[in-house]
Protein backbone atom coordinates (compact mmCIF):
# COMPACT_ATOMS: atom_id res chain seq x y z
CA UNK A 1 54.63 -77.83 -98.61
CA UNK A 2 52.65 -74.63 -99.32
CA UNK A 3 50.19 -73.93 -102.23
CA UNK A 4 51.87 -71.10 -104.75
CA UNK A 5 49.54 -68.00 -104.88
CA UNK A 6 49.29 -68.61 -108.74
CA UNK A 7 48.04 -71.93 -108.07
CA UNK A 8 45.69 -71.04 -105.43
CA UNK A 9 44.50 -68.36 -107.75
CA UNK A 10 44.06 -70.86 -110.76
CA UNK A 11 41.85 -72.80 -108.66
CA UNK A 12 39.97 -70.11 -107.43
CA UNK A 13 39.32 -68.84 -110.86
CA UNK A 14 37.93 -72.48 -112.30
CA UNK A 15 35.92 -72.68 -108.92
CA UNK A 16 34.57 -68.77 -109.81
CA UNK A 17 34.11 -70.23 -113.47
CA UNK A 18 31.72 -73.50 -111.89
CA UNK A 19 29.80 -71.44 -109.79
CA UNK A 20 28.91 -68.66 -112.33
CA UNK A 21 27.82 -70.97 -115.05
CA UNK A 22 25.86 -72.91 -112.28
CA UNK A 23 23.72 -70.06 -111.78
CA UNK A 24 23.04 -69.65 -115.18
CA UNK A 25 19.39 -71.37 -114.77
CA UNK A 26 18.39 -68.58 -112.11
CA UNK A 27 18.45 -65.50 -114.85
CA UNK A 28 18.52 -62.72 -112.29
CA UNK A 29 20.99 -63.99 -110.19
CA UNK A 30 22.80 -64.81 -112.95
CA UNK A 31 23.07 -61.35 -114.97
CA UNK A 32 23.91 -59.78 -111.56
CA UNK A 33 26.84 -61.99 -110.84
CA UNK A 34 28.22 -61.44 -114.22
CA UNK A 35 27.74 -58.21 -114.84
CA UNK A 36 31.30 -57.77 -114.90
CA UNK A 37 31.84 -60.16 -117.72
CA UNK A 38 29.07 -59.23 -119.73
CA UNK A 39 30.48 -55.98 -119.31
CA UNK A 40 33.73 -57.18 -120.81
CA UNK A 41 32.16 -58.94 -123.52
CA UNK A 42 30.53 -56.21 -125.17
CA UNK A 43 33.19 -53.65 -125.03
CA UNK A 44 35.13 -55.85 -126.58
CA UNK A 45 32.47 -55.84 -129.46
CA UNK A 46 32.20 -52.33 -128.75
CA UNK A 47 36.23 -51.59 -129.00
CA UNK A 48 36.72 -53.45 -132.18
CA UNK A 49 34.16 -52.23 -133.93
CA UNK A 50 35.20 -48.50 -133.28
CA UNK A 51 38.87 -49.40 -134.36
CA UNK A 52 38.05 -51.56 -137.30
CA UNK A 53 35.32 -48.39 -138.14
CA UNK A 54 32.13 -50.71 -137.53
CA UNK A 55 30.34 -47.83 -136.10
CA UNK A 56 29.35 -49.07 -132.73
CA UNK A 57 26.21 -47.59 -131.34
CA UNK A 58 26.26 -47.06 -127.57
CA UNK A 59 26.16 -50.45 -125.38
CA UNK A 60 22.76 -51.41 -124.34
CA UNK A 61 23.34 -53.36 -120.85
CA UNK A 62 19.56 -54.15 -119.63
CA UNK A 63 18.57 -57.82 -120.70
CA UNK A 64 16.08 -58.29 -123.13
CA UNK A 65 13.45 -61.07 -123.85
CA UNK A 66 13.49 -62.43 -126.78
CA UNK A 67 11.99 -65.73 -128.34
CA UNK A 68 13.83 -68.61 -126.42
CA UNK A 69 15.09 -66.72 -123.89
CA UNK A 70 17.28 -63.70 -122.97
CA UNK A 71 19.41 -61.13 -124.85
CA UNK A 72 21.95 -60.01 -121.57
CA UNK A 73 23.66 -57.23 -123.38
CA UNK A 74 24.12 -55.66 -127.05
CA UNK A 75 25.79 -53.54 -129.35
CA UNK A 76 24.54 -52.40 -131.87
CA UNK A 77 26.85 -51.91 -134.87
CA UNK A 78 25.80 -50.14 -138.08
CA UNK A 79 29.07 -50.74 -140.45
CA UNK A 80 29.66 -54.61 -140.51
CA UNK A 81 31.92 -55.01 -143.51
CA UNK A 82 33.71 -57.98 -145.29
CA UNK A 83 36.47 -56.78 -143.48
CA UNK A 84 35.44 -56.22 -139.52
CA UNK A 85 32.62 -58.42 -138.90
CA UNK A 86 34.84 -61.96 -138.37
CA UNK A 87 36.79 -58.79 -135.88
CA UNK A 88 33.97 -57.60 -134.34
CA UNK A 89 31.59 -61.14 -133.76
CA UNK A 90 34.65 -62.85 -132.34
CA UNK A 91 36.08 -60.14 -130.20
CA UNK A 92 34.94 -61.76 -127.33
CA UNK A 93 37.79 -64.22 -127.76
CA UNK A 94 40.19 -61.36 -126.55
CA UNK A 95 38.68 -62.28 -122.86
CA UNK A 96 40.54 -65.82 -122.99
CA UNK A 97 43.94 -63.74 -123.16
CA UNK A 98 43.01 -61.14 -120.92
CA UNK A 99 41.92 -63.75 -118.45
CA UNK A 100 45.97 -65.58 -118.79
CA UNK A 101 47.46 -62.29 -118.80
CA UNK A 102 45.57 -61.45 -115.43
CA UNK A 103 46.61 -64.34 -113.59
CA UNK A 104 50.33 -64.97 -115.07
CA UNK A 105 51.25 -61.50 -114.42
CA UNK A 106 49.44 -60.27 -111.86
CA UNK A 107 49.71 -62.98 -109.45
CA UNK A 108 52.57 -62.32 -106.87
CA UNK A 109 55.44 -64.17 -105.89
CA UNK A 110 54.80 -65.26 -102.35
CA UNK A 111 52.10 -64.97 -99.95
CA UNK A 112 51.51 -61.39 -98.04
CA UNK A 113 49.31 -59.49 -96.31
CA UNK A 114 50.40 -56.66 -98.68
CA UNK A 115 49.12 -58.84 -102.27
CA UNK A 116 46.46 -60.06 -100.65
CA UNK A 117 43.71 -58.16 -102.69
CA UNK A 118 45.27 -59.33 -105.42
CA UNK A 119 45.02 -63.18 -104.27
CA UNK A 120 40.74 -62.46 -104.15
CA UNK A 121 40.36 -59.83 -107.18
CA UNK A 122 42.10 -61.91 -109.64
CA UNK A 123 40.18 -64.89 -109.68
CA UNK A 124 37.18 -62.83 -109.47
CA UNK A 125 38.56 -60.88 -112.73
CA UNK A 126 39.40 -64.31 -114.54
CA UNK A 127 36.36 -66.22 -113.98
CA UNK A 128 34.24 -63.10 -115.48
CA UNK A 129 36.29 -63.22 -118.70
CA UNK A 130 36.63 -66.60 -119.26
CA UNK A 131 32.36 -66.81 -118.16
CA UNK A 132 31.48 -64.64 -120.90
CA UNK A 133 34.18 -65.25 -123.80
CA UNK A 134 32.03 -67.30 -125.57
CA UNK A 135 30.70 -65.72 -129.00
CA UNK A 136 26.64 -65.34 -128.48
CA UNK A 137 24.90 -67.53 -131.47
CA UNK A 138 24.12 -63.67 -132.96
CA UNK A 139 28.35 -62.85 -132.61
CA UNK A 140 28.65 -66.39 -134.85
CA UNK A 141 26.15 -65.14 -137.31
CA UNK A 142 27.86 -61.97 -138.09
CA UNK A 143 31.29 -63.61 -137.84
CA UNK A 144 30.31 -66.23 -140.19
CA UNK A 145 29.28 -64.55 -142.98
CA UNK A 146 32.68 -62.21 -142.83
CA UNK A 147 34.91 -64.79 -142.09
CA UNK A 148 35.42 -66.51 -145.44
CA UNK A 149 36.79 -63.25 -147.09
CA UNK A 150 38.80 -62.65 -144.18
CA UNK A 151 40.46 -66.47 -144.26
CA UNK A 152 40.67 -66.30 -148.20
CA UNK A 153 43.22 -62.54 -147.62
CA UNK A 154 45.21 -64.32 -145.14
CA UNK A 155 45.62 -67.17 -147.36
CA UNK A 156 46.69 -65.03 -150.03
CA UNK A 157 49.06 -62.68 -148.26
CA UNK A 158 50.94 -65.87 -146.76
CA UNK A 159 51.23 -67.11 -150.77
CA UNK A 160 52.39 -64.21 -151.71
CA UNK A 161 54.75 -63.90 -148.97
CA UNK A 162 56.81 -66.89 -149.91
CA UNK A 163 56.85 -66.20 -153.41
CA UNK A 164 58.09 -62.60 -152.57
C-alpha cells in the first residue's frame, strides 16, 4: 500500500515543524531558516492593523537585542484601540488556518512528476506558519488589555440577538 501525498505532506510538515524549533537555540541559524514565517507573522500584524485602521508603521525585519534575548521582527503600530488591539496582537493565529488551508487544498490527488513541487513547497510553507503562529509575549500584552472590551461586545450582541 502507498503513502497518500497529503499524508506524506502532513508528515513532512510536523518533521519541518521539529527541526525549525530545534534550531531555535542557534539564533542565527534560526532567524535564517524562518525567515519565511517570521515574515508571515508580522504581516499578519501588519494586515490587520491597516484594515482594522491601527496605523501600522512599516515592518522592521532585522532582529534586535533586547534584555533576555532577541526581538526577530516588529511592527510598529501607532493606533491600538479598544477595538483592534485583541485583532491586531492575535493575528498571528491566522497562520494556523493558512497552514490547513495549504495542505488540504493544495495537496494533489495522486503522486506525479507534474505536482511534485507541490509535494516539497507545501510542507516547507506549513511548517513556517505553524513555527511562527504563536503570539510573541509583547502580541499578548497588547491583546490582553483589548480583549476584555472586545469579549464583553460579543457577549452582548449574542444577548441581544436572541432577544431580537
Amino acid at each position: 500500500m502507498m503513502i497518500q501525498p497529503k499524508t506524506a505532506i502532513i508528515i513532512s510538515t510536523l518533521v519541518l515543524v521539529v527541526l525549525l524549533r530545534g534550531l531555535r537555540r542557534y539564533f542565527v541559524l534560526f532567524w535564517l531558516a524562518a525567515l519565511p514565517g517570521i515574515l508571515f507573522h508580522e504581516l499578519s500584524h501588519w494586515l490587520l492593523a491597516f484594515v482594522s485602521n491601527g496605523r501600522p508603521c512599516f515592518p522592521r525585519m532585522l532582529p534586535k537585542r533586547v534584555p533576555g534575548g532577541y526581538v526577530l521582527a516588529r511592527v510598529p503600530v501607532r493606533n491600538p484601540t479598544w477595538y483592534n488591539g485583541a485583532f491586531i496582537g492575535l493575528a498571528p493565529l491566522l497562520l494556523i488556518a493558512m497552514a490547513f488551508v495549504a495542505i488540504v487544498y493544495g495537496s494533489p490527488e495522486s503522486w506525479s512528476w507534474a505536482q511534485a513541487w507541490r509535494i516539497v513547497l507545501i510542507p516547507v510553507f506549513a511548517a513556517e506558519c505553524l513555527v511562527e503562529c504563536a503570539p510573541s509575549t509583547a502580541d499578548w500584552r497588547i491583546a490582553r488589555k483589548t480583549l476584555w472590551p472586545v469579549a464583553a461586545a460579543v457577549v452582548c450582541v449574542m444577548v441581544f440577538r436572541e432577544l431580537w
